[in-house]
PDB file of N, CA and C in Angstrom:
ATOM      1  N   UNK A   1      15.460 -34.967   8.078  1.00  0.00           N
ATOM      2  CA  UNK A   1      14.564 -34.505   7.038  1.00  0.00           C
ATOM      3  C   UNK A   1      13.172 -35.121   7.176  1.00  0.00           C
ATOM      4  N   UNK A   2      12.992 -36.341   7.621  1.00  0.00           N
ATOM      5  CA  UNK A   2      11.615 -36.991   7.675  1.00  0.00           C
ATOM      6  C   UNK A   2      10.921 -36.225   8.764  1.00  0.00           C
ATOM      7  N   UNK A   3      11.232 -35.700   9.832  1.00  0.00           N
ATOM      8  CA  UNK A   3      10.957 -34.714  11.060  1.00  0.00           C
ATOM      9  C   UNK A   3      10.254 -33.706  10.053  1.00  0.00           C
ATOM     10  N   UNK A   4      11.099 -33.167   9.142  1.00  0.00           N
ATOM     11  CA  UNK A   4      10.522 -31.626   8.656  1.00  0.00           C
ATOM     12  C   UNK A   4       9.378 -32.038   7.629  1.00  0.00           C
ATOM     13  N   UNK A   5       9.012 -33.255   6.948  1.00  0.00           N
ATOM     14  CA  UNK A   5       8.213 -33.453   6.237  1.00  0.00           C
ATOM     15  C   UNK A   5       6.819 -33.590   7.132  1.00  0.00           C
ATOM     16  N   UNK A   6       7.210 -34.457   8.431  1.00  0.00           N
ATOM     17  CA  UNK A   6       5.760 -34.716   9.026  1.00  0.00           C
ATOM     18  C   UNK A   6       5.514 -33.048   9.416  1.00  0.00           C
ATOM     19  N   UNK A   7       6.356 -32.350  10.197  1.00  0.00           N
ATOM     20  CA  UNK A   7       6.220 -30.755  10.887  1.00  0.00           C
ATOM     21  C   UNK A   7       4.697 -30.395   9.814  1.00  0.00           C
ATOM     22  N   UNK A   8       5.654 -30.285   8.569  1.00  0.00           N
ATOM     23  CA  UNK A   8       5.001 -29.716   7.452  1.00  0.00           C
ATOM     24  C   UNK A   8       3.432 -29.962   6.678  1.00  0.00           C
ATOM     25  N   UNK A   9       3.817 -31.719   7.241  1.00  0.00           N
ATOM     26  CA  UNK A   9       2.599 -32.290   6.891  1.00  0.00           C
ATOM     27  C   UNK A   9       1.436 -31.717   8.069  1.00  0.00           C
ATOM     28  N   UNK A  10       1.921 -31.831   9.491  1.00  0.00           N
ATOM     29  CA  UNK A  10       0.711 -31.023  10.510  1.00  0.00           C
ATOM     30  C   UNK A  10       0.871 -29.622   9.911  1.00  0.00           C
ATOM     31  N   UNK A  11       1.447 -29.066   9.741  1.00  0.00           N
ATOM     32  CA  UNK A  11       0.638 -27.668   9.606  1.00  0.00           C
ATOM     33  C   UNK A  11       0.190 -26.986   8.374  1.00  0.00           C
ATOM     34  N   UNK A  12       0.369 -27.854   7.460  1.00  0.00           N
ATOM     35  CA  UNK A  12      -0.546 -28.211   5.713  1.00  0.00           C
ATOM     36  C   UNK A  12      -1.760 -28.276   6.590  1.00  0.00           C
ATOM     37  N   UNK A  13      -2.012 -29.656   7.247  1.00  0.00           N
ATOM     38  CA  UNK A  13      -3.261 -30.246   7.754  1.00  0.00           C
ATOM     39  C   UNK A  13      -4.448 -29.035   8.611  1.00  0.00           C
ATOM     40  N   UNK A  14      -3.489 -28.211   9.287  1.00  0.00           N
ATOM     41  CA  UNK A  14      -3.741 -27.351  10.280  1.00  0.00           C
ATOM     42  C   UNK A  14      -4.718 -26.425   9.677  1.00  0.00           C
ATOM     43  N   UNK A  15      -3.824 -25.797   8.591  1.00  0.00           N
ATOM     44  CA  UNK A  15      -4.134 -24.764   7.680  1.00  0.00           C
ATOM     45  C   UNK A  15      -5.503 -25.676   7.183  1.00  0.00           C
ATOM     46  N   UNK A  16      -5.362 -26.240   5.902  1.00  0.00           N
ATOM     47  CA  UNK A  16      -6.606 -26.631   5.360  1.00  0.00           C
ATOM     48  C   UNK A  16      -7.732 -26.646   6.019  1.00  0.00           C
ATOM     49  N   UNK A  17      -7.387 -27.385   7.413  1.00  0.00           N
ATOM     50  CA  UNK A  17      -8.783 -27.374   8.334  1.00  0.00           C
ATOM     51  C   UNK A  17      -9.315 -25.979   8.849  1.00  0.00           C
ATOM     52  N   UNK A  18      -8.723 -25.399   8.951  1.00  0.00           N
ATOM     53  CA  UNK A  18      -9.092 -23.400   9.239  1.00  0.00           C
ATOM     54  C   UNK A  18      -9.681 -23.288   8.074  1.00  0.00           C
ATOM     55  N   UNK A  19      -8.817 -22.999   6.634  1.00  0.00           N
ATOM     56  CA  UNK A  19      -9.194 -22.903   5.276  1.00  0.00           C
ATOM     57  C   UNK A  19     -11.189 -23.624   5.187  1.00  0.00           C
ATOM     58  N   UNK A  20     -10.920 -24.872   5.642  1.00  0.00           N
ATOM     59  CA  UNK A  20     -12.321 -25.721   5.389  1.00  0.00           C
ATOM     60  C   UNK A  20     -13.727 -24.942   6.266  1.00  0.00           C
ATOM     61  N   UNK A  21     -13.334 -24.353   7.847  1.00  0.00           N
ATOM     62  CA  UNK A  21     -14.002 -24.256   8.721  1.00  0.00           C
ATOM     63  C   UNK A  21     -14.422 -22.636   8.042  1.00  0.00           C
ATOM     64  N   UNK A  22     -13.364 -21.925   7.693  1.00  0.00           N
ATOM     65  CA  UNK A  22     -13.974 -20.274   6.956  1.00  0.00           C
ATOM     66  C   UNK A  22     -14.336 -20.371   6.060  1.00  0.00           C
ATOM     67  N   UNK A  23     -14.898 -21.206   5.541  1.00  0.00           N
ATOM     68  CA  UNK A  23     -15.716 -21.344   3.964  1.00  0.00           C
ATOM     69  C   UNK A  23     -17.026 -22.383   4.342  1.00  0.00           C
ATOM     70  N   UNK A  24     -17.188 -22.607   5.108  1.00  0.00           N
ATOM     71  CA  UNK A  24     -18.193 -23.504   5.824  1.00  0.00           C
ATOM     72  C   UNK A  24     -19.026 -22.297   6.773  1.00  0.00           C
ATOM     73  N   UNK A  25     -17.892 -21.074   7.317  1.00  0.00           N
ATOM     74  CA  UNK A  25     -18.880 -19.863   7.864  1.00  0.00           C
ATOM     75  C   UNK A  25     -19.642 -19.967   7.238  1.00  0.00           C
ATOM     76  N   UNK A  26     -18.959 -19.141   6.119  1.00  0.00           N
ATOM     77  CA  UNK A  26     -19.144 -17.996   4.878  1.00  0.00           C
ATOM     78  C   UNK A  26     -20.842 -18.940   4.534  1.00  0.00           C
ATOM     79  N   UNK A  27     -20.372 -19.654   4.030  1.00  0.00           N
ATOM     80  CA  UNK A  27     -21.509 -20.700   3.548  1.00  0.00           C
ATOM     81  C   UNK A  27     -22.756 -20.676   4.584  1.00  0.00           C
ATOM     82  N   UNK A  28     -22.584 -20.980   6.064  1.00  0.00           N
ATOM     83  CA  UNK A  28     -23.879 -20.847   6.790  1.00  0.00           C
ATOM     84  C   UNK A  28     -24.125 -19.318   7.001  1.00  0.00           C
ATOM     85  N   UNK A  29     -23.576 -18.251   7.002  1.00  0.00           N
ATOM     86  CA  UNK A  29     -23.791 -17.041   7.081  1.00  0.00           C
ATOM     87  C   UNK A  29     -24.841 -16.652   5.578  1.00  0.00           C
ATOM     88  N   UNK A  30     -24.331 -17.379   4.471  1.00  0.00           N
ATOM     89  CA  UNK A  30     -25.376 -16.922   3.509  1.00  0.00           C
ATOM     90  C   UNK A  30     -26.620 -17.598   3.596  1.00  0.00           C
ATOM     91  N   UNK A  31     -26.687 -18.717   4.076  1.00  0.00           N
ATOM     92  CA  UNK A  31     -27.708 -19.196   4.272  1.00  0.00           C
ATOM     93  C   UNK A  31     -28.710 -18.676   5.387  1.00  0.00           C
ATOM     94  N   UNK A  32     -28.111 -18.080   6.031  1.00  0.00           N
ATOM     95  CA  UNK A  32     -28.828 -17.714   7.674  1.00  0.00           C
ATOM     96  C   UNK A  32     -29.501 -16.383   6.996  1.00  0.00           C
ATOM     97  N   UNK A  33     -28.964 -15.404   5.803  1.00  0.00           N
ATOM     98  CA  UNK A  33     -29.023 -14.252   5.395  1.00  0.00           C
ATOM     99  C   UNK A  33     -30.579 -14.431   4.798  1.00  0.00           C
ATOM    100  N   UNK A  34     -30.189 -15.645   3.842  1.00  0.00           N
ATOM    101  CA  UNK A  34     -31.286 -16.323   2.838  1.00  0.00           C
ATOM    102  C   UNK A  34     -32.627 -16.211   3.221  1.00  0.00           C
ATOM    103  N   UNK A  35     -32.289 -16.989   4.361  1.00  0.00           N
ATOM    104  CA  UNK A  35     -33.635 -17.619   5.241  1.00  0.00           C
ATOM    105  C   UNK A  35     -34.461 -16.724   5.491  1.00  0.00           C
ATOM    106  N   UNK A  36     -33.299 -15.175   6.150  1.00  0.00           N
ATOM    107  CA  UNK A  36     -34.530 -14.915   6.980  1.00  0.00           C
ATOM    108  C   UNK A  36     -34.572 -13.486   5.896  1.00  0.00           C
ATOM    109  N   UNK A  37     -34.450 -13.708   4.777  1.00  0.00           N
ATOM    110  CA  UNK A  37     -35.141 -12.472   3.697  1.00  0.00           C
ATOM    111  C   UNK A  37     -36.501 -13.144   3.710  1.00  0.00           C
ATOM    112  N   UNK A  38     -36.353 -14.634   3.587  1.00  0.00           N
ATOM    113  CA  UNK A  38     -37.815 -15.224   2.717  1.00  0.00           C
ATOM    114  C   UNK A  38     -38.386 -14.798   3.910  1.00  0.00           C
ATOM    115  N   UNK A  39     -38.115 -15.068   5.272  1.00  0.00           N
ATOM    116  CA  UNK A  39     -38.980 -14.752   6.818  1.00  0.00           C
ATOM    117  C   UNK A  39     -39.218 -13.210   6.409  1.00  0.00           C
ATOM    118  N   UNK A  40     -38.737 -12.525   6.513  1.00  0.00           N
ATOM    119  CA  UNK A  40     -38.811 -10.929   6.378  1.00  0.00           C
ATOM    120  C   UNK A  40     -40.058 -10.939   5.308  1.00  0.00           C
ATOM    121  N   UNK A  41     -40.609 -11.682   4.157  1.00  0.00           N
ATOM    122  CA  UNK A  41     -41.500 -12.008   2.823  1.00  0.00           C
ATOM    123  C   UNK A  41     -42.540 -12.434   4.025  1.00  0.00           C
ATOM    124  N   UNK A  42     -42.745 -13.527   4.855  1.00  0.00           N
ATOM    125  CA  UNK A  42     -44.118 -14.080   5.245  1.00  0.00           C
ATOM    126  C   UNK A  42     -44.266 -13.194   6.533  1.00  0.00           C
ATOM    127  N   UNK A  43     -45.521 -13.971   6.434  1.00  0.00           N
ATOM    128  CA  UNK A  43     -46.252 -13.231   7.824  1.00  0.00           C
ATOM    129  C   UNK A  43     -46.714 -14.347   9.156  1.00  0.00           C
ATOM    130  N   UNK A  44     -45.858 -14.412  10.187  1.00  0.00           N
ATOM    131  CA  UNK A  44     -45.905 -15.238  11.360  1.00  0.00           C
ATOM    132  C   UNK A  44     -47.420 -15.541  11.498  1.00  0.00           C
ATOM    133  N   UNK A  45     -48.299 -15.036  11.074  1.00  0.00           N
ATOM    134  CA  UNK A  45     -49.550 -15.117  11.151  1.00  0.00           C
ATOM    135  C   UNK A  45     -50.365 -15.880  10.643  1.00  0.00           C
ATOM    136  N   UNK A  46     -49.937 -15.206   8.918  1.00  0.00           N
ATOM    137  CA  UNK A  46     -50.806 -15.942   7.892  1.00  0.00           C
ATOM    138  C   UNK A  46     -49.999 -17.191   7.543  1.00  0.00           C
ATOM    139  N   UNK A  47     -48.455 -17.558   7.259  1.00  0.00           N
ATOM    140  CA  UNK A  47     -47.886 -18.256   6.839  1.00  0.00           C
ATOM    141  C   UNK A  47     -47.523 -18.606   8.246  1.00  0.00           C
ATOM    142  N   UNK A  48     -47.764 -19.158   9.149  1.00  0.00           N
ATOM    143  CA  UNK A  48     -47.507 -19.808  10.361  1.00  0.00           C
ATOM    144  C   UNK A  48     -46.529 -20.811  10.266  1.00  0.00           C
ATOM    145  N   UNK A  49     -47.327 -22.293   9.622  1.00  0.00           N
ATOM    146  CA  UNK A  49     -46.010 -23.133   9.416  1.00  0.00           C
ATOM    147  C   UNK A  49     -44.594 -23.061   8.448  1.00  0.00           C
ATOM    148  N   UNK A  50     -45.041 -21.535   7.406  1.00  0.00           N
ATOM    149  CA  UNK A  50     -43.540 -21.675   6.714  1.00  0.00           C
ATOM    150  C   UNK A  50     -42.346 -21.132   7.199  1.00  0.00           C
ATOM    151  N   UNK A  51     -43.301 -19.957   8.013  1.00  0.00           N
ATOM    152  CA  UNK A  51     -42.226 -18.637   9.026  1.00  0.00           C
ATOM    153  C   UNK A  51     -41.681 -19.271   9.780  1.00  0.00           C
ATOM    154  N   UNK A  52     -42.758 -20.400  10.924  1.00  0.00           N
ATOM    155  CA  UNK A  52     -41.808 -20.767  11.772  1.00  0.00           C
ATOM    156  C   UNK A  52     -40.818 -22.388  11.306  1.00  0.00           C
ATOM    157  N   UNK A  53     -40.768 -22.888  10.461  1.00  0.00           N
ATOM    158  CA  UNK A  53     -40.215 -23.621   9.679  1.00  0.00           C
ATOM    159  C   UNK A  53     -38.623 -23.002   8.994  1.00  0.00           C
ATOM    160  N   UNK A  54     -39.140 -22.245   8.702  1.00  0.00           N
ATOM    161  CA  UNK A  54     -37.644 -20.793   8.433  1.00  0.00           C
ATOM    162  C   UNK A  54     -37.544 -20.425   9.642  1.00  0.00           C
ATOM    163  N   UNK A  55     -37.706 -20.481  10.577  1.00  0.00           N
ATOM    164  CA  UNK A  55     -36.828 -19.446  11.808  1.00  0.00           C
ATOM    165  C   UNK A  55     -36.647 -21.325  12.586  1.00  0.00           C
ATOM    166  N   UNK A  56     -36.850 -22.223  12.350  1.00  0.00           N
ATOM    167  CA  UNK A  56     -36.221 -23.269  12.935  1.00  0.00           C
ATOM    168  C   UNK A  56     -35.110 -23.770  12.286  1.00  0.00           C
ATOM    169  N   UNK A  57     -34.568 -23.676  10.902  1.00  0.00           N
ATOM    170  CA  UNK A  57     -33.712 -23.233   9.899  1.00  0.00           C
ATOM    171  C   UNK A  57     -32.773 -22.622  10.533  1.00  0.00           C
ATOM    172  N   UNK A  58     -32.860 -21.225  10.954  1.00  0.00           N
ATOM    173  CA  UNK A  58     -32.492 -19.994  10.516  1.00  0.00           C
ATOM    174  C   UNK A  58     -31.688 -20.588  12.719  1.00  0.00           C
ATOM    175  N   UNK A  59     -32.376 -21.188  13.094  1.00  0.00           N
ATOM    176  CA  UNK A  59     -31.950 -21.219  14.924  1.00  0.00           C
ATOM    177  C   UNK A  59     -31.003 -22.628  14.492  1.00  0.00           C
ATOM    178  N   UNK A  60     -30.871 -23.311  13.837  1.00  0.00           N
ATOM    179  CA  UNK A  60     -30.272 -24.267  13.508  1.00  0.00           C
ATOM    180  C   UNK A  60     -28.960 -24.235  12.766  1.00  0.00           C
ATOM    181  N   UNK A  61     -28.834 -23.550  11.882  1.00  0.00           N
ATOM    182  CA  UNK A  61     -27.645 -22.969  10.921  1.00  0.00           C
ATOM    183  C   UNK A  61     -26.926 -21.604  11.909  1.00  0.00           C
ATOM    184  N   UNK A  62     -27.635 -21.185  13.201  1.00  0.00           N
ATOM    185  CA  UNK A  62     -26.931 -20.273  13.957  1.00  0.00           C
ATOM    186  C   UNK A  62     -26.123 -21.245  15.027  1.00  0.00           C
ATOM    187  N   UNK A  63     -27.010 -22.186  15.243  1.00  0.00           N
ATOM    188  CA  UNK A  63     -25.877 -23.117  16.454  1.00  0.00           C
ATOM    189  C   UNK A  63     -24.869 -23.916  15.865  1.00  0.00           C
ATOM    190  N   UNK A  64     -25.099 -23.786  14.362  1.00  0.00           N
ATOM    191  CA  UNK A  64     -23.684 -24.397  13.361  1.00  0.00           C
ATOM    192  C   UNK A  64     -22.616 -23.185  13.756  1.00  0.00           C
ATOM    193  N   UNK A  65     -23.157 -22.261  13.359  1.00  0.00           N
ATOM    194  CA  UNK A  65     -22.115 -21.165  13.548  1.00  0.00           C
ATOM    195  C   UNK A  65     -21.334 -21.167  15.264  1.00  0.00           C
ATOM    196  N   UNK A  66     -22.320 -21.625  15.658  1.00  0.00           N
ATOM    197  CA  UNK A  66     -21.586 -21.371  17.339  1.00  0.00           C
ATOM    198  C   UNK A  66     -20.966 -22.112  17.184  1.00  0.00           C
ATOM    199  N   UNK A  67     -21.017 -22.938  17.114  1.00  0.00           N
ATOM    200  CA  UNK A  67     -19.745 -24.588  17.432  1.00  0.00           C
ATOM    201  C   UNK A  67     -18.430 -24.071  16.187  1.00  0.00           C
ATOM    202  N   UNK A  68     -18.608 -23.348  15.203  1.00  0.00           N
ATOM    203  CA  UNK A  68     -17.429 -23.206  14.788  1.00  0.00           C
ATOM    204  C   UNK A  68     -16.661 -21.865  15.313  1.00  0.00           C
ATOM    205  N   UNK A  69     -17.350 -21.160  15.712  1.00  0.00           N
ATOM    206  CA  UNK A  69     -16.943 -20.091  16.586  1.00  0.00           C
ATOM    207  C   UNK A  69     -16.208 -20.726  17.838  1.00  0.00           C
ATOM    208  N   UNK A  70     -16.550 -20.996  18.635  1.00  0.00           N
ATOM    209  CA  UNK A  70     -16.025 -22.094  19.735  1.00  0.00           C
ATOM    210  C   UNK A  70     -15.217 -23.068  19.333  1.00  0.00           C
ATOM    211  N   UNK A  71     -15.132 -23.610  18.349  1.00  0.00           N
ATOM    212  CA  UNK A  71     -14.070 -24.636  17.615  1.00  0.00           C
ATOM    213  C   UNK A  71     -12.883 -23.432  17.966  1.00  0.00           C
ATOM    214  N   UNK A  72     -12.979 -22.838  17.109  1.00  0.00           N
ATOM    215  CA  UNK A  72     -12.183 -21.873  16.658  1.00  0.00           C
ATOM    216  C   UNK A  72     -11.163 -21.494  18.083  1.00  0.00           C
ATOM    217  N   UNK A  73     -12.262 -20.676  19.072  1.00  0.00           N
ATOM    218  CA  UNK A  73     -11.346 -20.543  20.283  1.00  0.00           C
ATOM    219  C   UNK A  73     -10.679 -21.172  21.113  1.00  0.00           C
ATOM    220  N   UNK A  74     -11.408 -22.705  21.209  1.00  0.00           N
ATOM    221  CA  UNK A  74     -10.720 -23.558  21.582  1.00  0.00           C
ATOM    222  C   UNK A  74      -8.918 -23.794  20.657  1.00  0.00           C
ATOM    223  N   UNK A  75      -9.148 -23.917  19.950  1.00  0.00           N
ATOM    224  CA  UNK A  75      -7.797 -24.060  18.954  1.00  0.00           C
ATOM    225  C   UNK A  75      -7.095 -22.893  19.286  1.00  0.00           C
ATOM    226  N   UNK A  76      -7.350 -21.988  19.486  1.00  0.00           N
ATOM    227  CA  UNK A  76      -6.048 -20.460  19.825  1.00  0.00           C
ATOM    228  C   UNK A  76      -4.982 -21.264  20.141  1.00  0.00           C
ATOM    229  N   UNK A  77      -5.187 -21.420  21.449  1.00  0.00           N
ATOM    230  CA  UNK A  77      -4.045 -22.511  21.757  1.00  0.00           C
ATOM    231  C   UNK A  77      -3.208 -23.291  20.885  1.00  0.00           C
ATOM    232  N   UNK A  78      -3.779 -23.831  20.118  1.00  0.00           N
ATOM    233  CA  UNK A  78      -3.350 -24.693  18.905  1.00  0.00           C
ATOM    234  C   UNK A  78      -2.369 -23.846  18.106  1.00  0.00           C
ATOM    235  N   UNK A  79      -3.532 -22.438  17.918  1.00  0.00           N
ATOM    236  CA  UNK A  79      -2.563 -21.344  16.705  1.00  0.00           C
ATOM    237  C   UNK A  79      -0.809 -20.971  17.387  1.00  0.00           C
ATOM    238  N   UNK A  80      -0.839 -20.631  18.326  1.00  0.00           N
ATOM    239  CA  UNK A  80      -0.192 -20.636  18.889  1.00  0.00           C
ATOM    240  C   UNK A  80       1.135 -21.563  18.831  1.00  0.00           C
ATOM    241  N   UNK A  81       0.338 -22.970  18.857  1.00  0.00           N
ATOM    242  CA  UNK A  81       1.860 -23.888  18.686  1.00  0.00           C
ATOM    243  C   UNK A  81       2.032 -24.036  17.297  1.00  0.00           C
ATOM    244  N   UNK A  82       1.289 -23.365  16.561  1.00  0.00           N
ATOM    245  CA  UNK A  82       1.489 -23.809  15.248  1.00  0.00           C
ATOM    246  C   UNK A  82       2.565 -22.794  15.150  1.00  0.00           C
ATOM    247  N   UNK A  83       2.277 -21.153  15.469  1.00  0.00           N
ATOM    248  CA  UNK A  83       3.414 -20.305  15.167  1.00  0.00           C
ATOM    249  C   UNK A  83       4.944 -20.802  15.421  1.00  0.00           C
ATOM    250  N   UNK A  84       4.612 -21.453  16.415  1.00  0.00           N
ATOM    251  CA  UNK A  84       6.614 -21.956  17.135  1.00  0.00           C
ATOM    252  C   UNK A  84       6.512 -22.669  16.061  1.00  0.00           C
ATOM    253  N   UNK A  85       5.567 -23.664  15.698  1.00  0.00           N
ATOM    254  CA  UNK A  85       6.466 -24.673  15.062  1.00  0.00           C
ATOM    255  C   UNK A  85       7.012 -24.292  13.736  1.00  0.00           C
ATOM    256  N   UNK A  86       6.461 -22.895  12.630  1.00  0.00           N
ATOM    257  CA  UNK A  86       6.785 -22.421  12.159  1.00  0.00           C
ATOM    258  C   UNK A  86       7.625 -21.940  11.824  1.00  0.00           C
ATOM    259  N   UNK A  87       8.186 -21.380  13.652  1.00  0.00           N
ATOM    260  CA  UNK A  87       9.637 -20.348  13.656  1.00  0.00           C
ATOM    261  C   UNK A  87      10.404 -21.398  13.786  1.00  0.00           C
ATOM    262  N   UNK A  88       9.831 -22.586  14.583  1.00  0.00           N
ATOM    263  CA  UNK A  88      11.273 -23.446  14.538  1.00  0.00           C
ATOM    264  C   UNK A  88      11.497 -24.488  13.116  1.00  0.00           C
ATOM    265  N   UNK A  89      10.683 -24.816  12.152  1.00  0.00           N
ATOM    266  CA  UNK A  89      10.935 -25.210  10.790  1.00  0.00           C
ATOM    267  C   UNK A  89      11.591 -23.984   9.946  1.00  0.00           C
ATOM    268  N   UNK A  90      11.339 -23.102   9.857  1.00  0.00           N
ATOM    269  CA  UNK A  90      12.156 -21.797   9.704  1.00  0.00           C
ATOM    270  C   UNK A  90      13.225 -21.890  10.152  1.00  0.00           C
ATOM    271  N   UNK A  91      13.987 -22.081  11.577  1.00  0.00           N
ATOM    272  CA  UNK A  91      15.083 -22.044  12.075  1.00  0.00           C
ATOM    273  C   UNK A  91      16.066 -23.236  11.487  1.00  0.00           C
ATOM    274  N   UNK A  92      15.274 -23.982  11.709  1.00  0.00           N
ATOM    275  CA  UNK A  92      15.961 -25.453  11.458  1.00  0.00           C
ATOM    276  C   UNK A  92      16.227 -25.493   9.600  1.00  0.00           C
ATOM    277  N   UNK A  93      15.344 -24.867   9.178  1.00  0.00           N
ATOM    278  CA  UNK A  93      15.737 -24.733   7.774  1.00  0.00           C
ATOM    279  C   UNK A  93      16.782 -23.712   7.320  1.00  0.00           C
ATOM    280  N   UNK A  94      16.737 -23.198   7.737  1.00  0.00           N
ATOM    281  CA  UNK A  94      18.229 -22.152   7.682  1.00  0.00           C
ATOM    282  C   UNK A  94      19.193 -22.690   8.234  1.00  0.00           C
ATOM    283  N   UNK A  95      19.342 -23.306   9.882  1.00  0.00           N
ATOM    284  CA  UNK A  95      20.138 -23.675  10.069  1.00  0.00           C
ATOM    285  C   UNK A  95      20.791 -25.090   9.092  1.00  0.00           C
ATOM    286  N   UNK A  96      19.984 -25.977   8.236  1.00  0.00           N
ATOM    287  CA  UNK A  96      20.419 -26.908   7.776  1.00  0.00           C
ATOM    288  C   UNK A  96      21.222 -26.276   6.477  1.00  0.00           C
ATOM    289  N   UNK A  97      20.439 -25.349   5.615  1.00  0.00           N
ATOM    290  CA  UNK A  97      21.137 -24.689   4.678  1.00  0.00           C
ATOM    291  C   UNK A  97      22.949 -24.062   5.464  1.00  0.00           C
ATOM    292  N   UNK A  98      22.752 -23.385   6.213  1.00  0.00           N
ATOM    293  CA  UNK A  98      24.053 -23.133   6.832  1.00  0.00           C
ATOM    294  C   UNK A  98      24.858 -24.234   7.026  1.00  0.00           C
ATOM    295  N   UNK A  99      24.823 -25.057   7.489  1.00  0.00           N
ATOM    296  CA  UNK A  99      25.755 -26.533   7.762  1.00  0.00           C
ATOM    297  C   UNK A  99      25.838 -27.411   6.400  1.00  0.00           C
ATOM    298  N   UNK A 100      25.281 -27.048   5.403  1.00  0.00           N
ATOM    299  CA  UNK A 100      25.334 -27.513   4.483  1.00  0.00           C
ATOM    300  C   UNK A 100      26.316 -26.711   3.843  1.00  0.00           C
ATOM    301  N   UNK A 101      26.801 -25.979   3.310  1.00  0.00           N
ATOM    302  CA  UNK A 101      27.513 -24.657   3.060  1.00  0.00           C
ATOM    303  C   UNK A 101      29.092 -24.629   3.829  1.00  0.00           C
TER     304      UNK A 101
END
């Protein structure tokens, strides 16, 4: 039983951290949206240092997004062992209910 608590405890952990990383998009995606309405408002011209001040923003909150994009693919792999370990806490939990019985 202490086996199935830690299992459980990694893939609580697993989850939350996905859970944390898609709400951390979401979050730089509105911000990236934000930015460049106010950019879309100035003029590269007349407002020189605010435009390009917002599009150094706007290149900064996009390479956030890359690294969690790339987080992300890197881990497939990960998703992956998370599924077995799933089917096999699943298995093992049935099978214990059965031998119990």
């Amino acid at each position: 039983m202490a086996g199935m608590n830690n299992i459980t405890k990694v893939i609580a952990s697993k989850l939350d951290r996905r859970r944390e990383d898609d709400a951390r998009f979401s979050e730089l995606e509105n911000e990236i949206s934000e930015a460049r309405q106010r950019m879309s408002a100035l003029s590269p011209t007349a407002d020189f240092a605010q435009y390009f001040k917002l599009e150094r923003r706007v290149n900064n909150l996009t390479d956030k997004c890359k690294i969690i994009i790339s987080s992300r693919k890197t881990n497939q792999p990960n998703s992956r062992k998370l599924a077995v370990a799933l089917r096999l806490t699943a298995l093992f939990v049935s099978l214990g209910r059965w031998l119990i019985l």
